[in-house]
Protein backbone atom coordinates (compact mmCIF):
# COMPACT_ATOMS: atom_id res chain seq x y z
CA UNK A 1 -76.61 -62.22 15.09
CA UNK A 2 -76.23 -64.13 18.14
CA UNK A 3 -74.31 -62.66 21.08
CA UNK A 4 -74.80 -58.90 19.08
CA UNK A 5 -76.11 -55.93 21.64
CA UNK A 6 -77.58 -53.67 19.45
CA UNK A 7 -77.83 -50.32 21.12
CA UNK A 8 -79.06 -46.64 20.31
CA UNK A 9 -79.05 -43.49 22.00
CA UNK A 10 -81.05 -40.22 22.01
CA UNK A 11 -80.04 -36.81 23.13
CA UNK A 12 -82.09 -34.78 25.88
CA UNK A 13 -83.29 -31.36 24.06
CA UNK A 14 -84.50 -28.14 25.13
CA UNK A 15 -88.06 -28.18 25.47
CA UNK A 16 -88.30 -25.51 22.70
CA UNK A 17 -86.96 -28.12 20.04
CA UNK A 18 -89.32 -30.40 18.27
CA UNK A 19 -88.54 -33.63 20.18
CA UNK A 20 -89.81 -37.41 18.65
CA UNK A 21 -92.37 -39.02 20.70
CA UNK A 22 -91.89 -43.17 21.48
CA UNK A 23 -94.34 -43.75 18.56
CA UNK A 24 -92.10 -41.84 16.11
CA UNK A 25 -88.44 -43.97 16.39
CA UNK A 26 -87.92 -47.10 14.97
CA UNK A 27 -86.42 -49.58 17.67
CA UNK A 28 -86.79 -52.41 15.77
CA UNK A 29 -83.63 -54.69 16.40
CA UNK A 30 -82.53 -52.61 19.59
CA UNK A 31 -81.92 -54.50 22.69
CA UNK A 32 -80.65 -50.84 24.59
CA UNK A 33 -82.05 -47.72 24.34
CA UNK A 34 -79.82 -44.69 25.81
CA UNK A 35 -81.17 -41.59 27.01
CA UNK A 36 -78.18 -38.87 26.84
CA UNK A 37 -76.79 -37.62 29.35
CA UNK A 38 -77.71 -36.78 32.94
CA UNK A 39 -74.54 -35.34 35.30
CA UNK A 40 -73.60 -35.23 39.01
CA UNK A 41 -74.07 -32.46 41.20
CA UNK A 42 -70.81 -32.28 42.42
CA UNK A 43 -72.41 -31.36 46.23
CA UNK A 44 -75.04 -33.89 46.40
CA UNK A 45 -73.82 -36.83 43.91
CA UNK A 46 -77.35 -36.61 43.27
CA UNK A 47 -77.95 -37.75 39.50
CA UNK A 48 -79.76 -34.97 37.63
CA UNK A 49 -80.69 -33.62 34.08
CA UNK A 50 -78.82 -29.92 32.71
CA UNK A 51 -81.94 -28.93 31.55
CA UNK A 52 -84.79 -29.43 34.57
CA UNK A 53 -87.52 -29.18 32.06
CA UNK A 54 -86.63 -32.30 30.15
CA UNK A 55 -87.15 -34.41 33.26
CA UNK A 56 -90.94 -34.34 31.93
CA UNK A 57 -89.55 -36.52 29.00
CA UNK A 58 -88.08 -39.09 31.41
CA UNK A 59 -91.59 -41.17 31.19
CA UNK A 60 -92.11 -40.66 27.42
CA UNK A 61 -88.71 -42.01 26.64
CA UNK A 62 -89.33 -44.91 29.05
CA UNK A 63 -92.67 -45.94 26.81
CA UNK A 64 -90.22 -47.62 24.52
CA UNK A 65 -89.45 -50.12 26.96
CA UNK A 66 -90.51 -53.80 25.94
CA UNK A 67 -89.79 -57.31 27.01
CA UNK A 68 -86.58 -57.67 24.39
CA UNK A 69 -85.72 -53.59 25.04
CA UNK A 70 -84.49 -52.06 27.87
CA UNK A 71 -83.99 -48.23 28.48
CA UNK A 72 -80.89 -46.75 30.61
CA UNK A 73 -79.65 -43.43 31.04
CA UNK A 74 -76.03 -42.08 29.99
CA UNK A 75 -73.90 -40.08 33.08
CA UNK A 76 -71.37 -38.21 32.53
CA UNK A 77 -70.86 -38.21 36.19
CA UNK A 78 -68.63 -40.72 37.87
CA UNK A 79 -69.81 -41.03 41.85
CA UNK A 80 -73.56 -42.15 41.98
CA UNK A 81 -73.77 -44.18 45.24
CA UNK A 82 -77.64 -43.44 45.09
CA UNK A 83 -79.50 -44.56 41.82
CA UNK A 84 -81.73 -41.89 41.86
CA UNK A 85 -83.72 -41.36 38.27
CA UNK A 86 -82.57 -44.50 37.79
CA UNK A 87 -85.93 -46.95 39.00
CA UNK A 88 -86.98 -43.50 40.48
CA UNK A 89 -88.19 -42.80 36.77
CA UNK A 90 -88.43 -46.37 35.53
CA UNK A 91 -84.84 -46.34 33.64
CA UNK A 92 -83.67 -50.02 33.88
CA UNK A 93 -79.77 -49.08 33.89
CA UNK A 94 -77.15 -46.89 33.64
CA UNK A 95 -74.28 -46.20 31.47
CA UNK A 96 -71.37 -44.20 32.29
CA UNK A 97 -69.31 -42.04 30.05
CA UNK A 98 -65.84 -40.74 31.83
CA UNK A 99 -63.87 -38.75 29.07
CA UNK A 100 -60.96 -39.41 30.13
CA UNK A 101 -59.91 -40.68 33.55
CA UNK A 102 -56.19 -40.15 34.66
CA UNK A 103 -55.52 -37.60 31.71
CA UNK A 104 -54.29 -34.93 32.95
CA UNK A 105 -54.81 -31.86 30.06
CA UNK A 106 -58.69 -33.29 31.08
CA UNK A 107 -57.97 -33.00 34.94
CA UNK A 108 -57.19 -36.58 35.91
CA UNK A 109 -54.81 -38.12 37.98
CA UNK A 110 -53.17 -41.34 38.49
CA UNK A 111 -55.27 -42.72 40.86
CA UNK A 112 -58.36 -42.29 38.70
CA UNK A 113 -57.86 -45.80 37.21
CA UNK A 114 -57.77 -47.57 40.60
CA UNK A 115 -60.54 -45.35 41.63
CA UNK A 116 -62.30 -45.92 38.79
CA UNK A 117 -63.00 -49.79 38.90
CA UNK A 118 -63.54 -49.37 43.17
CA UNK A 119 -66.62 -47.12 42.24
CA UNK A 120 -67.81 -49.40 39.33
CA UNK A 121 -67.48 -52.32 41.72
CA UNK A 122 -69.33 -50.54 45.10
CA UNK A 123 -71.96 -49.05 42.25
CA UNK A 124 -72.68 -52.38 41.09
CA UNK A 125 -73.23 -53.56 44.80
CA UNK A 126 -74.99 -50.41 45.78
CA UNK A 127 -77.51 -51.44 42.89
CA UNK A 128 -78.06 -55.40 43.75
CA UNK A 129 -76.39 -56.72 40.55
CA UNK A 130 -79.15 -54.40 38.38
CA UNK A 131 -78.86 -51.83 36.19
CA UNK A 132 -75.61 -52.06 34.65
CA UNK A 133 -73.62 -50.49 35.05
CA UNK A 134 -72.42 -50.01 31.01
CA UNK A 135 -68.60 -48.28 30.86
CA UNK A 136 -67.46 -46.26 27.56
CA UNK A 137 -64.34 -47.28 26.44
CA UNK A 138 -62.23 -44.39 24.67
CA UNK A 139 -60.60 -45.66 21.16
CA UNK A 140 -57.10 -44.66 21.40
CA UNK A 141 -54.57 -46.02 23.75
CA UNK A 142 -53.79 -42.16 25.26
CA UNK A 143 -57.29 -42.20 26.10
CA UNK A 144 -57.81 -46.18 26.99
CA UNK A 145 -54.51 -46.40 29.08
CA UNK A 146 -56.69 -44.82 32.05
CA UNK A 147 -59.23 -47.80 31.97
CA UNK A 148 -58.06 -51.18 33.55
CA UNK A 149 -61.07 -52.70 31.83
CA UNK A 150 -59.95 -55.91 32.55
CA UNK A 151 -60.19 -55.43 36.29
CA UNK A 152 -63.68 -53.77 35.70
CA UNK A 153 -64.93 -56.57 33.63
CA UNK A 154 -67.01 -58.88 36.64
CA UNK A 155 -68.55 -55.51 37.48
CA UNK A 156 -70.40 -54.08 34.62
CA UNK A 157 -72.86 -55.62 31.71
CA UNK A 158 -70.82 -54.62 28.68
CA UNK A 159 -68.11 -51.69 27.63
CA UNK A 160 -69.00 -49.35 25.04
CA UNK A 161 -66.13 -49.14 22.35
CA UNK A 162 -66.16 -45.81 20.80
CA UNK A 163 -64.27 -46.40 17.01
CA UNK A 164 -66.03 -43.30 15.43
CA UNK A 165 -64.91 -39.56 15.27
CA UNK A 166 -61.02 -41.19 15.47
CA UNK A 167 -60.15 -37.85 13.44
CA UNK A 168 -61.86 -34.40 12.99
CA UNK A 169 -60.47 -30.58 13.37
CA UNK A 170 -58.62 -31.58 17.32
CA UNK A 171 -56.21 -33.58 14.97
CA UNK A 172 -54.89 -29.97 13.91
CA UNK A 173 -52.83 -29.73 17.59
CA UNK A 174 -51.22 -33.14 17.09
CA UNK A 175 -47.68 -33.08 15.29
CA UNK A 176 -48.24 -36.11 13.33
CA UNK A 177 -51.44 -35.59 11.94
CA UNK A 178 -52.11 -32.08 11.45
CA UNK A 179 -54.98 -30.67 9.53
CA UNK A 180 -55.48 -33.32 6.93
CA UNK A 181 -58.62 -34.55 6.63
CA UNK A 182 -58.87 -38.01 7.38
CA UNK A 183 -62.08 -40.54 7.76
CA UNK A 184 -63.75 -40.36 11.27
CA UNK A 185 -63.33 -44.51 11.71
CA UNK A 186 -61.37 -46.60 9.70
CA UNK A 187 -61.20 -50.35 10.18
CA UNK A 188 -58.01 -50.37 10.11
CA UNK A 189 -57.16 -47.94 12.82
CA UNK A 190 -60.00 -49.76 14.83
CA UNK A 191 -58.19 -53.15 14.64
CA UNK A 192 -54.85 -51.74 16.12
CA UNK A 193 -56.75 -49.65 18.94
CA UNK A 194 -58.25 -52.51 19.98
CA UNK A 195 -54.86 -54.73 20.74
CA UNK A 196 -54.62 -53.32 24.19
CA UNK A 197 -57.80 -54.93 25.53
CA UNK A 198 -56.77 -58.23 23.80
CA UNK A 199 -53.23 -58.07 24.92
CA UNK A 200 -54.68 -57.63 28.33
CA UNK A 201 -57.02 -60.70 28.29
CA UNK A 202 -60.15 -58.87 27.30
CA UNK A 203 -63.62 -60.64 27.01
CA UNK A 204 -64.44 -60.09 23.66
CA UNK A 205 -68.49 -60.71 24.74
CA UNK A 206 -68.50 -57.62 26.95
CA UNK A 207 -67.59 -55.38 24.06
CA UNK A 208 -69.80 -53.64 22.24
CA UNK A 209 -68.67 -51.18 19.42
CA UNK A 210 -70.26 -48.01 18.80
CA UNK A 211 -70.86 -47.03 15.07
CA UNK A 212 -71.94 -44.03 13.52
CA UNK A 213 -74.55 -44.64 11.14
């Protein structure tokens, strides 16, 4: 489908877990391939892994790169001046996952939104125009009211819509849904969580939604 990003991820393991090799995964289709997640050292800003013994899979994962597919690496870290791992280790971008700037039962404040699109912007220089950066995009508006994506937009690749787990066991602390199961996405909830970035201008092209298969 023209214009469609298809994109997969795969979770760092502990090196006592069977973990696939790049000639056991499918990425047939795929134009990104995510490796999940490095963090911030909150001293340094350095970009590292949790677990120091899966660095050795940083070249593995990077076999799967071809000309049409292109490996990053998923941070949940949000001040990474220095690209480190990123061409360090041959990763071709990065992707960052904030959950949730400027909430405050998560420790955010106000400020994190302006913050927010000054660090995608400086990262983006910092990196000469490469590597990304990708942005995950929360899929409620509690969540997505923290994100000015729209002032964000000429300094990233793409945002990463996340319209999957909308409902689970957390829904059991909120008065009006309680603990009623309910389907983790739902088109229809997916269609009204998605006004806000319209509403706002939006470019539909720089979305890409994340689906659990």
């Amino acid at each position: 489908m023209d214009g469609v990003e298809p994109i997969s991820y795969t979770v760092e393991t502990q090196t006592q877990m069977a973990e696939p090799h790049a000639n056991q995964i499918v990425t047939t289709g795929l134009t990104h391939f995510y490796f999940t997640f490095a963090e911030i050292d909150l001293t340094s800003f350095a970009i590292f892994v949790a677990n120091a013994e899966d660095e050795d899979r940083y070249a593995e994962f990077n076999k799967f790169q071809t000309s049409s597919l292109k490996t990053w690496i998923a941070i949940g870290g949000f001040d990474c001046s220095n690209p480190g791992p990123i061409p360090q280790y041959g990763f071709q971008g990065v992707d960052l996952d904030w959950e949730y700037p400027a909430t405050p039962e998560r420790g955010g404040q106000p400020a994190d939104t302006e913050y927010y699109v000054s660090f995608v912007k400086e990262m983006r220089a910092a990196f000469g125009g490469q590597h990304g950066p990708g942005i995950t995009l929360a899929p409620n508006y509690w969540y997505l009211r923290g994100v000015d994506a729209k002032a964000m937009e000429p300094h990233i690749e793409f945002f990463g819509f996340m319209p999957y787990d909308l409902h689970g066991f957390w829904d059991a602390d909120i008065k009006t849904l309680g603990s009623i199961v309910r389907g983790q996405t739902d088109i229809r909830e997916i269609y009204d969580d998605t006004l806000p970035l319209w509403f706002d201008a939006s470019e539909p092209s720089k979305m890409n939604f994340g689906l659990a298969l």
